[in-house]
Structures are given as C-alpha cells and as structure tokens.
N, C-alpha and C. Protein backbone atom coordinates (compact mmCIF):
# COMPACT_ATOMS: atom_id res chain seq x y z
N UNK A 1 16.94 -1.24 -14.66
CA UNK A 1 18.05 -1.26 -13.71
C UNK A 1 18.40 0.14 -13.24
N UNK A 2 18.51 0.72 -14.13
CA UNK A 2 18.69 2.45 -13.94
C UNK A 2 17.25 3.16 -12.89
N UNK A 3 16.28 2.41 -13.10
CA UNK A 3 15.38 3.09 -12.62
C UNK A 3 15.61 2.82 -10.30
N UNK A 4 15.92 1.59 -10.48
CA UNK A 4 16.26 0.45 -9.41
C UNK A 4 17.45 1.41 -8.81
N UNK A 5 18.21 2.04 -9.33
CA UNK A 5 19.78 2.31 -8.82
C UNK A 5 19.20 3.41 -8.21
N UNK A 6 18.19 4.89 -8.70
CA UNK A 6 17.94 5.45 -8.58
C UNK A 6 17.40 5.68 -7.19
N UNK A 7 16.23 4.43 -6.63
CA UNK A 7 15.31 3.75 -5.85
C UNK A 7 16.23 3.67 -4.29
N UNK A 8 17.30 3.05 -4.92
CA UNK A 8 18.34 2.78 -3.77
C UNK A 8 19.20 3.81 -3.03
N UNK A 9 19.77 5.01 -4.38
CA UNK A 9 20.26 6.28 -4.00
C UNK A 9 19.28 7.14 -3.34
N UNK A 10 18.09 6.99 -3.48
CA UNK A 10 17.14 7.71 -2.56
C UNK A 10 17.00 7.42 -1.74
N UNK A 11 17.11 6.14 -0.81
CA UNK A 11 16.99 5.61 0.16
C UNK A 11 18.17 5.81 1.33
N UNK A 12 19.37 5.41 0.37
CA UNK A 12 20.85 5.82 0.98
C UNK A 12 20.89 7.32 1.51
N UNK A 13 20.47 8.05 0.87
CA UNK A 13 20.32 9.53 1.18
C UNK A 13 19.46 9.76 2.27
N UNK A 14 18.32 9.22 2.43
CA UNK A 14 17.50 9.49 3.56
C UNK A 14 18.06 8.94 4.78
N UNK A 15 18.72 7.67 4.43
CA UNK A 15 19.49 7.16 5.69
C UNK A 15 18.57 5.89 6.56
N UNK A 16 18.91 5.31 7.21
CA UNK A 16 18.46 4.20 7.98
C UNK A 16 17.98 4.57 9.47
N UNK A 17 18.25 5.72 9.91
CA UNK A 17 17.64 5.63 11.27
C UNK A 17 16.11 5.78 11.41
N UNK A 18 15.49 4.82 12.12
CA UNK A 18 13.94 4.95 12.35
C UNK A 18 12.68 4.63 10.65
N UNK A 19 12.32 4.72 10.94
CA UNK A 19 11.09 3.66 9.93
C UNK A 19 10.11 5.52 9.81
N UNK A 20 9.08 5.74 8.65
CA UNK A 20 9.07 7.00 8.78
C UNK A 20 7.46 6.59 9.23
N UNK A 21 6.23 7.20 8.68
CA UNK A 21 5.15 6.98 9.43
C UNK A 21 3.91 6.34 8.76
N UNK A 22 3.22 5.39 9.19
CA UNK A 22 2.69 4.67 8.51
C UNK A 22 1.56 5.14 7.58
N UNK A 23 0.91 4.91 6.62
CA UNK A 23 -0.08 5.63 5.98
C UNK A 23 -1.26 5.74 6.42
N UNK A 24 -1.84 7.09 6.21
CA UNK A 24 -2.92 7.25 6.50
C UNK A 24 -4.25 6.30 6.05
N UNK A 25 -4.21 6.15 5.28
CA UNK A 25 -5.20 5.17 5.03
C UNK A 25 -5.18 3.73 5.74
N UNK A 26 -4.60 3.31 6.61
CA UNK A 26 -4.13 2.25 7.27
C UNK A 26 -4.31 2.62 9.17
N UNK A 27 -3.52 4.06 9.50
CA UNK A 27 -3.85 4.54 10.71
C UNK A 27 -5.02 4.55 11.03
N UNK A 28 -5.34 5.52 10.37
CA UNK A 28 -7.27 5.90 10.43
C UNK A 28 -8.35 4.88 10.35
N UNK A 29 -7.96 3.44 9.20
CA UNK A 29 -8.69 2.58 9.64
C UNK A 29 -8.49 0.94 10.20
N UNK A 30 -7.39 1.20 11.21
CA UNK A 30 -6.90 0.01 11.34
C UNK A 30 -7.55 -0.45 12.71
N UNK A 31 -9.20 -0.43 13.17
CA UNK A 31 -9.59 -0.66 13.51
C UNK A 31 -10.58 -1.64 12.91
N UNK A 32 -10.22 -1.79 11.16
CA UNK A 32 -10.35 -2.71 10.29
C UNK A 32 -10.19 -3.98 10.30
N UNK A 33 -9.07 -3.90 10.97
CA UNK A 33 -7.56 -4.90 10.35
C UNK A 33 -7.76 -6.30 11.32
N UNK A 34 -7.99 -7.53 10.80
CA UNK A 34 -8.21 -8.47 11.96
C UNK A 34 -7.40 -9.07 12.97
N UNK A 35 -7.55 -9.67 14.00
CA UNK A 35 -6.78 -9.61 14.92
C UNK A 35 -5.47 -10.56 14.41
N UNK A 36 -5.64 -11.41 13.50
CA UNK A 36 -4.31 -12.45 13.20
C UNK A 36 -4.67 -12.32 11.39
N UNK A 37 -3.39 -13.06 10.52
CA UNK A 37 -3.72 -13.06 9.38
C UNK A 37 -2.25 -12.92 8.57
N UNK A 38 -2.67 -13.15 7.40
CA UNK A 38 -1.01 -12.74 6.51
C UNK A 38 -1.25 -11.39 6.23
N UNK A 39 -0.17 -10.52 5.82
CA UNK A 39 -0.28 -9.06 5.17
C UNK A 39 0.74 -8.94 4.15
N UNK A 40 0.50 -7.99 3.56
CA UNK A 40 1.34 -7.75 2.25
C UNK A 40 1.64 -6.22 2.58
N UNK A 41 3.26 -5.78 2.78
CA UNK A 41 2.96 -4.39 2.30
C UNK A 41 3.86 -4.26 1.44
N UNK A 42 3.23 -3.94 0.12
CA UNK A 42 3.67 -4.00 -1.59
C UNK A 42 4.06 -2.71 -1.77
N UNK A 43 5.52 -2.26 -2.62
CA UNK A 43 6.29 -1.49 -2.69
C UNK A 43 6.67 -0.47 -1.58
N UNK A 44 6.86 -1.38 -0.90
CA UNK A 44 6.62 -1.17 1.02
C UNK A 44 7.87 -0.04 1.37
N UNK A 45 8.63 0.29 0.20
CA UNK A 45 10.01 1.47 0.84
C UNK A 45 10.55 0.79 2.30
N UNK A 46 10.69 2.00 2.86
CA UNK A 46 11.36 1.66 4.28
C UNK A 46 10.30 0.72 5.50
N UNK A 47 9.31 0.65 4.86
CA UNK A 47 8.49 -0.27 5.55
C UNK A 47 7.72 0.42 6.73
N UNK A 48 7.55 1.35 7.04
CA UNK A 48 6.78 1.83 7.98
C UNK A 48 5.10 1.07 8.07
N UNK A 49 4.43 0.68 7.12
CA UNK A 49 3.38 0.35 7.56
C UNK A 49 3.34 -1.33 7.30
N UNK A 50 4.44 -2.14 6.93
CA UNK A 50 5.00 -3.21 7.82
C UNK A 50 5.41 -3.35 8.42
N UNK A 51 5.67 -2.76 9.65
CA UNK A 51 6.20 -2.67 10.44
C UNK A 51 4.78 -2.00 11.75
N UNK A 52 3.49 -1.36 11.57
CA UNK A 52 2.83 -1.45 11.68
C UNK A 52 1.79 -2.50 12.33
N UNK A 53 1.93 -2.99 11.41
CA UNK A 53 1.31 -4.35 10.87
C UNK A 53 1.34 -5.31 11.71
N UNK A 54 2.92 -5.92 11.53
CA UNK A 54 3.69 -6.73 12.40
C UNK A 54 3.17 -6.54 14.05
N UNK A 55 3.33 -4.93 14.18
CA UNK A 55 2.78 -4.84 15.45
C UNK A 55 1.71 -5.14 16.08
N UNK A 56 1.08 -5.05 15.31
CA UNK A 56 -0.72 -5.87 15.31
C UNK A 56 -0.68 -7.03 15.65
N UNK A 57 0.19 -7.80 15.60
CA UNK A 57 0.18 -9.60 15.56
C UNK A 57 -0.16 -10.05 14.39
N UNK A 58 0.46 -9.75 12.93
CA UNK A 58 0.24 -9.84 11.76
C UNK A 58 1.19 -10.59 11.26
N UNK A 59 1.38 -11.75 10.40
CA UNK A 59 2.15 -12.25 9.47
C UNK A 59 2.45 -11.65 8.31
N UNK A 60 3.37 -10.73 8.19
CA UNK A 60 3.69 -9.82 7.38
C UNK A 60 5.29 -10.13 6.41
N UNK A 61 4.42 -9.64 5.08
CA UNK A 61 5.55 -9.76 4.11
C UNK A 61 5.73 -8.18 3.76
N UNK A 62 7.01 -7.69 3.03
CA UNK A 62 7.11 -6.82 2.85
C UNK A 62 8.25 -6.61 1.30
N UNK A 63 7.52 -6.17 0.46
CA UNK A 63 8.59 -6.40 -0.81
C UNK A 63 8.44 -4.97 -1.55
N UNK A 64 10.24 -4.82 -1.99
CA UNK A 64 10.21 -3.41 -2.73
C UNK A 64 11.86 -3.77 -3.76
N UNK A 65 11.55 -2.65 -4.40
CA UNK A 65 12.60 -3.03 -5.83
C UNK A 65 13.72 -2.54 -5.34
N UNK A 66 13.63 -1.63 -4.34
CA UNK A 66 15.03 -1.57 -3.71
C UNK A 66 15.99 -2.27 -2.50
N UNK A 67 16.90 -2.57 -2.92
CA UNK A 67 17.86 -3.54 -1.94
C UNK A 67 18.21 -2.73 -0.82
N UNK A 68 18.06 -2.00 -1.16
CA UNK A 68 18.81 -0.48 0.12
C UNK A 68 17.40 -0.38 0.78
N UNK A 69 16.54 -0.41 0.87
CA UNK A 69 15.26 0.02 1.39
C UNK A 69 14.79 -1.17 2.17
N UNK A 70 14.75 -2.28 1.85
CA UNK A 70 15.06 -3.72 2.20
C UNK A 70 15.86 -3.84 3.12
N UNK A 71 16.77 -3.80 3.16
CA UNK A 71 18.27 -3.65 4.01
C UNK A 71 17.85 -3.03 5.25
N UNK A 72 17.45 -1.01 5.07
CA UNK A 72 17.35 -0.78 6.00
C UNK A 72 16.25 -1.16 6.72
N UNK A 73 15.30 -1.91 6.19
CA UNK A 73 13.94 -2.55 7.27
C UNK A 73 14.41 -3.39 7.88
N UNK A 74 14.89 -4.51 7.23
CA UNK A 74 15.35 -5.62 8.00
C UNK A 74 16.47 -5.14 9.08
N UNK A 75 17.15 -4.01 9.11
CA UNK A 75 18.00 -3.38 9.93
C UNK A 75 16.93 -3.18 11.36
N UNK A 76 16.31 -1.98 10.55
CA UNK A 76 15.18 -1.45 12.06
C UNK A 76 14.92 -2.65 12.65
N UNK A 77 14.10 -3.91 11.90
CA UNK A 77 13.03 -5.05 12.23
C UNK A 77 14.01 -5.31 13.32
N UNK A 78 15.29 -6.01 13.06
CA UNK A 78 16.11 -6.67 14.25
C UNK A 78 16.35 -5.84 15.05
N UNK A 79 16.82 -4.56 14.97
CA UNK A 79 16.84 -3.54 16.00
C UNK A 79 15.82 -3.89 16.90
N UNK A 80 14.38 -3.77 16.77
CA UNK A 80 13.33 -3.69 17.74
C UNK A 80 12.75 -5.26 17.55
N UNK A 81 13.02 -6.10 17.21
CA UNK A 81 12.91 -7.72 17.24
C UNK A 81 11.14 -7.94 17.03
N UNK A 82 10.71 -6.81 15.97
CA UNK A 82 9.55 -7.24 15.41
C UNK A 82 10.22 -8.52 13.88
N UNK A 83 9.03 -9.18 13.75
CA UNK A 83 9.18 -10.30 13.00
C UNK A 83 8.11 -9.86 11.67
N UNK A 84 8.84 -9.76 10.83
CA UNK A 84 8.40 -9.90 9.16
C UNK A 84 9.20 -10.14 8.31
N UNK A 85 9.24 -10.49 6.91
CA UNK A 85 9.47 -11.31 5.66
C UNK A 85 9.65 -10.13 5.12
N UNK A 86 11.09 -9.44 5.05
CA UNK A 86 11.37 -8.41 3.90
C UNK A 86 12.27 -9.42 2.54
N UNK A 87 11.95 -8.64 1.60
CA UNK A 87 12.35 -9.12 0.28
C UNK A 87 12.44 -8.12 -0.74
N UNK A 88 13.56 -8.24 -1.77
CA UNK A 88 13.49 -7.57 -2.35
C UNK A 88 12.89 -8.08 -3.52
N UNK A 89 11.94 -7.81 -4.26
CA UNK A 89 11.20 -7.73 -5.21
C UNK A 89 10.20 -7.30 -6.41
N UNK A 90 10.80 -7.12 -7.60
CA UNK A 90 9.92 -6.34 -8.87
C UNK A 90 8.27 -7.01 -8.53
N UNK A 91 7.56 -6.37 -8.14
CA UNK A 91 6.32 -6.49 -7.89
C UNK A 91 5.49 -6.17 -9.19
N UNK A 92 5.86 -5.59 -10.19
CA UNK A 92 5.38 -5.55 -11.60
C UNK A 92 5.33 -7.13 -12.32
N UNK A 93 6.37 -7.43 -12.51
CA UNK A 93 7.07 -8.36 -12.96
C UNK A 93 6.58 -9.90 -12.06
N UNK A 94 6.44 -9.46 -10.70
CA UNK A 94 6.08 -10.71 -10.04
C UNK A 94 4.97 -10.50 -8.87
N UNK A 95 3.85 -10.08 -9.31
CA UNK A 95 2.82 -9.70 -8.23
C UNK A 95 2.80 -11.04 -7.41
N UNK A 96 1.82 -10.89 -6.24
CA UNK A 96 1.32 -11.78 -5.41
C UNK A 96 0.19 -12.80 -5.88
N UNK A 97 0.72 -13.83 -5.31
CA UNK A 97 -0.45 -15.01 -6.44
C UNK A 97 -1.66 -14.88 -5.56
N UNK A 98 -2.61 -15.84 -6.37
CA UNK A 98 -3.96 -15.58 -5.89
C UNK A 98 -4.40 -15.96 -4.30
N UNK A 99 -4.96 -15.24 -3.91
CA UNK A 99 -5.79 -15.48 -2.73
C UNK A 99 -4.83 -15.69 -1.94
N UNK A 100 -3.52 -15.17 -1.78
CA UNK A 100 -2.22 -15.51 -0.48
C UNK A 100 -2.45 -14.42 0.62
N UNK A 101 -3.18 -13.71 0.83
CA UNK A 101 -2.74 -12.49 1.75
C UNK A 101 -4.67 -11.89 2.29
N UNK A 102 -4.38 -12.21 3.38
CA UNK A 102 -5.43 -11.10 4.58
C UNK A 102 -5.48 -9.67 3.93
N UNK A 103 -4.62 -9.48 4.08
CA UNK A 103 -4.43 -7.69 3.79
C UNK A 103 -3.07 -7.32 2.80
N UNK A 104 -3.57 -6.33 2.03
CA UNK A 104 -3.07 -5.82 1.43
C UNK A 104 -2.89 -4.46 1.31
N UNK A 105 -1.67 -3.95 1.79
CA UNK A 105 -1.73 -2.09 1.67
C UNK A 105 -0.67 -1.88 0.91
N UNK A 106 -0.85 -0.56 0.15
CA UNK A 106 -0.07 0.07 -1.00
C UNK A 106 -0.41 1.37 -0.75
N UNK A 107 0.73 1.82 -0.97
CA UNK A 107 0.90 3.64 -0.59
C UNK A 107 1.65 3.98 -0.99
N UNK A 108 1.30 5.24 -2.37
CA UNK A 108 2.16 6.16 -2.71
C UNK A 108 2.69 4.92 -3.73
N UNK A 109 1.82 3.99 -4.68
CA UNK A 109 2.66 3.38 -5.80
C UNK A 109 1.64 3.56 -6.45
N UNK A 110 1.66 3.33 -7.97
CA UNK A 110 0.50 3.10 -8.52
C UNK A 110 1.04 2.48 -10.16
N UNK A 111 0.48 1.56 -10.19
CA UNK A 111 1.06 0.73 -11.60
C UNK A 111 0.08 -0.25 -11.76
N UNK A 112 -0.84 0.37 -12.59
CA UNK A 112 -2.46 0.03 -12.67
C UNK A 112 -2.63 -1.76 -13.37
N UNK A 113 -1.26 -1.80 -14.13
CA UNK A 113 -1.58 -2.95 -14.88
C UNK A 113 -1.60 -4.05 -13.57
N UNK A 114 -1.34 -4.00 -12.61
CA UNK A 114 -1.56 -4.91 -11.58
C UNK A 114 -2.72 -5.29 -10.74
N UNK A 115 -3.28 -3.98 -10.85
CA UNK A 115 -4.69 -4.20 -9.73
C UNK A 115 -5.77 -5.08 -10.04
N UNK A 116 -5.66 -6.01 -11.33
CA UNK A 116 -6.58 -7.40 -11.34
C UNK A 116 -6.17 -8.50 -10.17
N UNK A 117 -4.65 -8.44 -10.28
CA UNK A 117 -3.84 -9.32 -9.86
C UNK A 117 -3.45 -9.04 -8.11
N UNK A 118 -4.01 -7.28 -7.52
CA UNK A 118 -4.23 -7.03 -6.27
C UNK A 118 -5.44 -8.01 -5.60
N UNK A 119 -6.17 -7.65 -6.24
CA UNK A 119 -7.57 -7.59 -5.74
C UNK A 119 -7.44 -9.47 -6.21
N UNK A 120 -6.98 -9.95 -7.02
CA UNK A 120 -7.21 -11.72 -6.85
C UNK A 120 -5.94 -12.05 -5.79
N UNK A 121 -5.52 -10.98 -5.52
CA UNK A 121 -4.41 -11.82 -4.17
C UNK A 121 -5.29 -11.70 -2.77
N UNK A 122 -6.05 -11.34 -2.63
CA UNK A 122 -7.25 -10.78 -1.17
C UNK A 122 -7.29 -12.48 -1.32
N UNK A 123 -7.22 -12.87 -0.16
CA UNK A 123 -8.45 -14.23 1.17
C UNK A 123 -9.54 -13.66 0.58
N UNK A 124 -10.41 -14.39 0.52
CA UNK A 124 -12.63 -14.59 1.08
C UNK A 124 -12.38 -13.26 2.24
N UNK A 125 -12.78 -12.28 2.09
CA UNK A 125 -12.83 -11.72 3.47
C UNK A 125 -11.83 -10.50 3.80
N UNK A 126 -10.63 -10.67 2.81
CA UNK A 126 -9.23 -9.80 2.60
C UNK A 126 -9.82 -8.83 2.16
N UNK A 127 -8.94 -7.48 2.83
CA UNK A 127 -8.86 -6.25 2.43
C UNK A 127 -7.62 -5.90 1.54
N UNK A 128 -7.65 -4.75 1.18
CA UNK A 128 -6.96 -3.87 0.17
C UNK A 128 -6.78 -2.52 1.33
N UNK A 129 -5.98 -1.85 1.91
CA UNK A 129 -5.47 -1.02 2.49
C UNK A 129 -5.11 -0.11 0.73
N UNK A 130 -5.77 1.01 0.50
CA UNK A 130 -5.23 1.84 -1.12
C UNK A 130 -5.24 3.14 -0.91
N UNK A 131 -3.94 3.66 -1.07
CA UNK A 131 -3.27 5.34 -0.79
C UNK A 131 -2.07 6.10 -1.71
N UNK A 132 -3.06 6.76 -2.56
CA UNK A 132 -1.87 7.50 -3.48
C UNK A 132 -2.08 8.66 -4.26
N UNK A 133 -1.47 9.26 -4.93
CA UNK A 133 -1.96 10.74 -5.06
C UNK A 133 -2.64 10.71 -6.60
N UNK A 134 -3.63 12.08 -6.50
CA UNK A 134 -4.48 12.18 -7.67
C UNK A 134 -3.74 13.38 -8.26
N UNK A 135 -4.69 13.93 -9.33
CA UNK A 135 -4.63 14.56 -10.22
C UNK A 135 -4.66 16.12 -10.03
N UNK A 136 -5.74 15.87 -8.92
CA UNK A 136 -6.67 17.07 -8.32
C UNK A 136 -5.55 17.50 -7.20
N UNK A 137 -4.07 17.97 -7.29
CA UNK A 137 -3.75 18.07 -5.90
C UNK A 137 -2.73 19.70 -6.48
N UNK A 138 -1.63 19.38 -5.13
CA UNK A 138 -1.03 20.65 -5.31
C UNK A 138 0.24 20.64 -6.18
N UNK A 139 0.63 20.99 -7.31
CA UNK A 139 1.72 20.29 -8.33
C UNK A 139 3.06 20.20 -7.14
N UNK A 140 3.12 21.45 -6.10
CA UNK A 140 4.68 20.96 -4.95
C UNK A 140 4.61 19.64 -4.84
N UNK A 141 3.63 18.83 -4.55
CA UNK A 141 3.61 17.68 -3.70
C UNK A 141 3.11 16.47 -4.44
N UNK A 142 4.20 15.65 -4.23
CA UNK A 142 4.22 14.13 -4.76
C UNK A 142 4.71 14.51 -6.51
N UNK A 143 4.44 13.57 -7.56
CA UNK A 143 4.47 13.29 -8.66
C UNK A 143 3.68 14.39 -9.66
N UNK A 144 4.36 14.60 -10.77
CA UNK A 144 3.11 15.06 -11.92
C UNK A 144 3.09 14.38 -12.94
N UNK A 145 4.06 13.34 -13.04
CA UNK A 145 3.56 12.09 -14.21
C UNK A 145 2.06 11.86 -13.69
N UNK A 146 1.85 11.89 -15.09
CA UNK A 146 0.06 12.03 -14.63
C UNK A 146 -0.17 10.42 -14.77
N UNK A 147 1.33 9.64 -15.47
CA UNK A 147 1.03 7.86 -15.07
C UNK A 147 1.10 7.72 -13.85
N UNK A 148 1.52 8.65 -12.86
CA UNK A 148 1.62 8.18 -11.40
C UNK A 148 0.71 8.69 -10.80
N UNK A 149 -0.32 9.13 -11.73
CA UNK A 149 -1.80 10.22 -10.63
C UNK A 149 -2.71 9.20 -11.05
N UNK A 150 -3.84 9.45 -9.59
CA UNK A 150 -5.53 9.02 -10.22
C UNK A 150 -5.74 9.72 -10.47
N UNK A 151 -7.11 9.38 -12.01
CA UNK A 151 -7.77 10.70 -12.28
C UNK A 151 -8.98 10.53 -11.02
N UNK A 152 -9.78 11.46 -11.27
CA UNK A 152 -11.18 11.32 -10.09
C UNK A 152 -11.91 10.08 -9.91
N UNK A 153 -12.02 9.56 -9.15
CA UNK A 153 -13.19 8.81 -8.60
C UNK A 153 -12.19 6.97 -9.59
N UNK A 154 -10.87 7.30 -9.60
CA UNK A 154 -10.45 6.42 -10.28
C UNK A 154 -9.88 5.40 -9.68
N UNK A 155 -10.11 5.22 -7.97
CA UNK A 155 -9.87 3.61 -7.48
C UNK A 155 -10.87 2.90 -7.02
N UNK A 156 -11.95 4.08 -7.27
CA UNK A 156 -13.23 3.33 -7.01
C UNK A 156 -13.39 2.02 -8.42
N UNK A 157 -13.18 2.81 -9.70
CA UNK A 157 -13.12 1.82 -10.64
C UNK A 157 -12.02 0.67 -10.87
N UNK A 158 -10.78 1.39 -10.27
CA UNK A 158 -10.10 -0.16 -10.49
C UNK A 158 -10.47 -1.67 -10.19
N UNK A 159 -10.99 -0.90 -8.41
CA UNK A 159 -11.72 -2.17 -7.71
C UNK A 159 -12.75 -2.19 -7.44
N UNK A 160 -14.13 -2.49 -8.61
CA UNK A 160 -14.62 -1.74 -8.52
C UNK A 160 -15.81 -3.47 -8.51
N UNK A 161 -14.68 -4.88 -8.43
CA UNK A 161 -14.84 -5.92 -8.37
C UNK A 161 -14.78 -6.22 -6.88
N UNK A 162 -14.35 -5.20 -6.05
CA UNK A 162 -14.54 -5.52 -4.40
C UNK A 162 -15.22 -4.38 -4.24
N UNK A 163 -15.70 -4.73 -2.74
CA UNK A 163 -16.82 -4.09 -1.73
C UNK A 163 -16.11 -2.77 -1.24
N UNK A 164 -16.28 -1.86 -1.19
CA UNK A 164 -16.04 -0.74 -0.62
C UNK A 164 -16.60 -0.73 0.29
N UNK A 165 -15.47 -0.06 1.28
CA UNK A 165 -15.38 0.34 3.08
C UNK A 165 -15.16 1.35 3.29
N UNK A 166 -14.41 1.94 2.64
CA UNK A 166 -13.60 3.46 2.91
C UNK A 166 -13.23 3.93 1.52
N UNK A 167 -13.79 5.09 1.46
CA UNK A 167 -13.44 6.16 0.17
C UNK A 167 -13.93 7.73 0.57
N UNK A 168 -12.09 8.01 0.59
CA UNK A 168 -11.84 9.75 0.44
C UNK A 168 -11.38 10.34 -0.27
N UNK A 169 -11.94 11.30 -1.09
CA UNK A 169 -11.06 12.20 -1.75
C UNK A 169 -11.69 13.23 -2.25
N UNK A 170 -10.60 14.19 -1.51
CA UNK A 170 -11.38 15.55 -1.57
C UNK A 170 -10.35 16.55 -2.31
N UNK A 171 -9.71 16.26 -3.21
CA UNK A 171 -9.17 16.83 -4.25
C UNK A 171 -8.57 18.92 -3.50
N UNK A 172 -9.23 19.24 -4.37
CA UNK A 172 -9.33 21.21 -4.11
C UNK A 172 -10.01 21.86 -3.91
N UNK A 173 -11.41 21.12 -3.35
CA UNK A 173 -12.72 21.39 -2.97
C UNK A 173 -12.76 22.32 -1.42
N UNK A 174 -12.90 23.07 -1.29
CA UNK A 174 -13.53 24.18 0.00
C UNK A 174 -12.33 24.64 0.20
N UNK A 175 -11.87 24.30 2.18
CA UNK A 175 -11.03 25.20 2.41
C UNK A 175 -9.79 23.93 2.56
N UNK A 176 -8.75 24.79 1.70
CA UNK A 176 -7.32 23.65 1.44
C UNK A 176 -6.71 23.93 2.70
N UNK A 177 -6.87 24.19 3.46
CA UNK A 177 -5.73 24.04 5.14
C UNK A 177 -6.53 23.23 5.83
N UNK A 178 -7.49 22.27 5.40
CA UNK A 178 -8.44 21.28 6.56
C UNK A 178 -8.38 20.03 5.20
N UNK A 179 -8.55 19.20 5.89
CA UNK A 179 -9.12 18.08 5.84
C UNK A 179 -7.42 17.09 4.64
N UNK A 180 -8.35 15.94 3.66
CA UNK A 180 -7.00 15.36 2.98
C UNK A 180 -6.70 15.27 2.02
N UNK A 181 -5.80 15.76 1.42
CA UNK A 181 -5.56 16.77 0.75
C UNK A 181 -4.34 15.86 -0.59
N UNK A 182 -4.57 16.06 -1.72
CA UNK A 182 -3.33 15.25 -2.52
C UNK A 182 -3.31 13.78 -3.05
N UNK A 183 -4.39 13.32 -2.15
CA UNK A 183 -3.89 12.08 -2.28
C UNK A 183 -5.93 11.30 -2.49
N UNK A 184 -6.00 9.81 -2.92
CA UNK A 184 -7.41 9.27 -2.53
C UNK A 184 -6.90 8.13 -1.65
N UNK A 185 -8.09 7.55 -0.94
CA UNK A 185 -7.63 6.02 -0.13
C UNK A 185 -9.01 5.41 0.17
N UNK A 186 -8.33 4.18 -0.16
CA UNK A 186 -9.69 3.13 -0.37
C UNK A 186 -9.09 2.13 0.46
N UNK A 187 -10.34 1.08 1.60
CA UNK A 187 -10.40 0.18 1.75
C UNK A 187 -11.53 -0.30 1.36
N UNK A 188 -11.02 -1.77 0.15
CA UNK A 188 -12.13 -2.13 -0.32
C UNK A 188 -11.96 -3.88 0.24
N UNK A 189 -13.32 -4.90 0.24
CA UNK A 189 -12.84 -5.90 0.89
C UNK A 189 -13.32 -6.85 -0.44
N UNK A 190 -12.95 -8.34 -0.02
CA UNK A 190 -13.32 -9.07 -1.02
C UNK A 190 -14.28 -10.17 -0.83
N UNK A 191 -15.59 -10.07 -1.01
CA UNK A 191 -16.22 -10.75 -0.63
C UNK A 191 -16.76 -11.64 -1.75
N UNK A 192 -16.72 -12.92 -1.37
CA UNK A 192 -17.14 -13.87 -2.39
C UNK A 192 -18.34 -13.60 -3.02
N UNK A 193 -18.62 -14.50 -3.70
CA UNK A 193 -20.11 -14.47 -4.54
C UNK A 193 -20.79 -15.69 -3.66
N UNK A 194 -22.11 -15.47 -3.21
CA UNK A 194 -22.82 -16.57 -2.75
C UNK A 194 -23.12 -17.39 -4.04
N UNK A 195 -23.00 -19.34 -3.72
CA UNK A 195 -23.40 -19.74 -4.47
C UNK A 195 -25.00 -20.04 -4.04
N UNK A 196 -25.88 -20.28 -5.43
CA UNK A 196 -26.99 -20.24 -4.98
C UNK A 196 -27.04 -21.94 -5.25
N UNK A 197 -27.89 -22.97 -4.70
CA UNK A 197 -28.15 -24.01 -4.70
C UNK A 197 -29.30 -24.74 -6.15
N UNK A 198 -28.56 -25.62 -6.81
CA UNK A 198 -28.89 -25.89 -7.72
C UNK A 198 -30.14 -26.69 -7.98
C-alpha cells in the first residue's frame, strides 16, 4: 500500500496536462503493429503508449497500480475522445489471462516473476512490445536496484519461448552520445508450434 501511495504522489506531482511520449521500442517499430486487434499496455503510468495504440485503431486496455495515473488517462482519453479501457490494477497479483491480447507493450517495468504469464497472454500471432533499463547503463538514469535492471542479453532469455523480431542493446559500447543508450527492447512474437499429422 505504501509502495501504491508513493506511485500516486509521483504522478500528482507531475500533473495531468498532456500524456508524455510513447516508447521507443513501440515508435520505431510500429510498423509492426496490425491494423485491428486487442492491446495491453501493462503498468501503462500516464498511458502514453495507450494512447498510441488506440490511435492505430486498436482495442486497447490499459492497467497500472496507480489510481492517480489512471485518473489522469482517462482525463486526457475524454479530453481528445480516443477510446480505451483504463483500470486500475496490481498486475503482479493479477496478470493477463491466457491468450487475451494482440499486443502487448511494457516499458520501464520489470517484475520477472510474470513473463511466463506475458508471453501466455500473446494471440497465435501476438507480439510483446519489451523496453526497460539494464545494468550496463549510466547510474544518473533510471533505477539501480539491480531487481529493476536486465543483466545482458537478459530478455532475450526471458522470452526466449517466442520468436524474436527486434533486439537492441548497446549498453557502453563505442561512442555514448549516438545511438540507445540505458535501456534493451525486444519485439518478440508468438508463434504456435506446427502440429505435425499423425
């Protein structure tokens, strides 16, 4: 609960005007993203990349542990009369059941005991939209609970039960004023197993 109150005072502080900018791992490949479908954006904050989404012509849900963060989406959403499903919801505690969602993006969360339960919420065909910071970065920026870092090459293994599409991460390697920097991002998809005929 303490952690939740915290969630909300951060949100209150930033304030409600405007939605902030959607994640990179989602911009860059949302030439991915199919033309209709359900979406999930899981610990979605102020919702910027549901809101995204929505714009696409997407059936979009959007759930986060804060009520204040919630609030102010559903604020923006009616403001600009895009249509999505905000909710507030412990996504630890109550992931997405199986096979409900086209797409799935997460940014900037990471709470590993879930990603069996990501990757069995994907459609035949569903993606995973995955963006969050590693190990390898600059200690100013983002987290140093090292429970909230990947180590290297460590979302390739989470999902390592779906198809990979997209994988970056370039940690502290060459020159640090180019390229992306802090963080890894994966789109991985879920493709069934052919059955073979008996």
């Amino acid at each position: 609960m303490a952690e939740q109150q915290q969630w909300d005072e951060r949100y209150r502080e930033q304030g409600g005007a405007g939605v902030l900018t959607p994640t990179l791992v989602l911009t860059q490949n949302a030439h991915l993203l199919p033309d209709a479908g359900t979406a999930l954006d899981l610990a979605c904050g102020r919702g910027a990349n549901a809101v995204f989404l929505a714009q696409r012509g997407l059936q979009v849900s959007a759930w986060d542990y804060s009520a204040v963060a919630i609030e102010q989406l559903e604020q923006y959403a009616q403001q600009y009369s895009i249509k999505l499903l905000a909710e507030v919801r412990d996504v630890v505690s109550d992931p997405p059941a199986k096979q409900s969602f086209d797409i799935i993006v997460v940014s900037r969360f990471l709470e590993r005991s879930i990603i069996p339960q990501l990757s069995a919420a994907l459609k035949p065909q569903g993606l995973i939209f995955y963006q969050t910071f590693i190990t390898e970065k600059s200690p100013a920026i983002g987290p140093n609970n090292p429970d909230y870092l990947l180590q290297a090459n460590e979302l390739l293994a989470l999902f390592a039960g779906l198809r990979i599409r997209v994988y970056r991460e370039e940690g502290l390697l060459g020159d640090l004023t180019h390229g992306f920097r802090n963080e890894a991002m994966l789109v991985a998809q879920h493709i069934p197993m052919l059955r073979h005929p008996e």
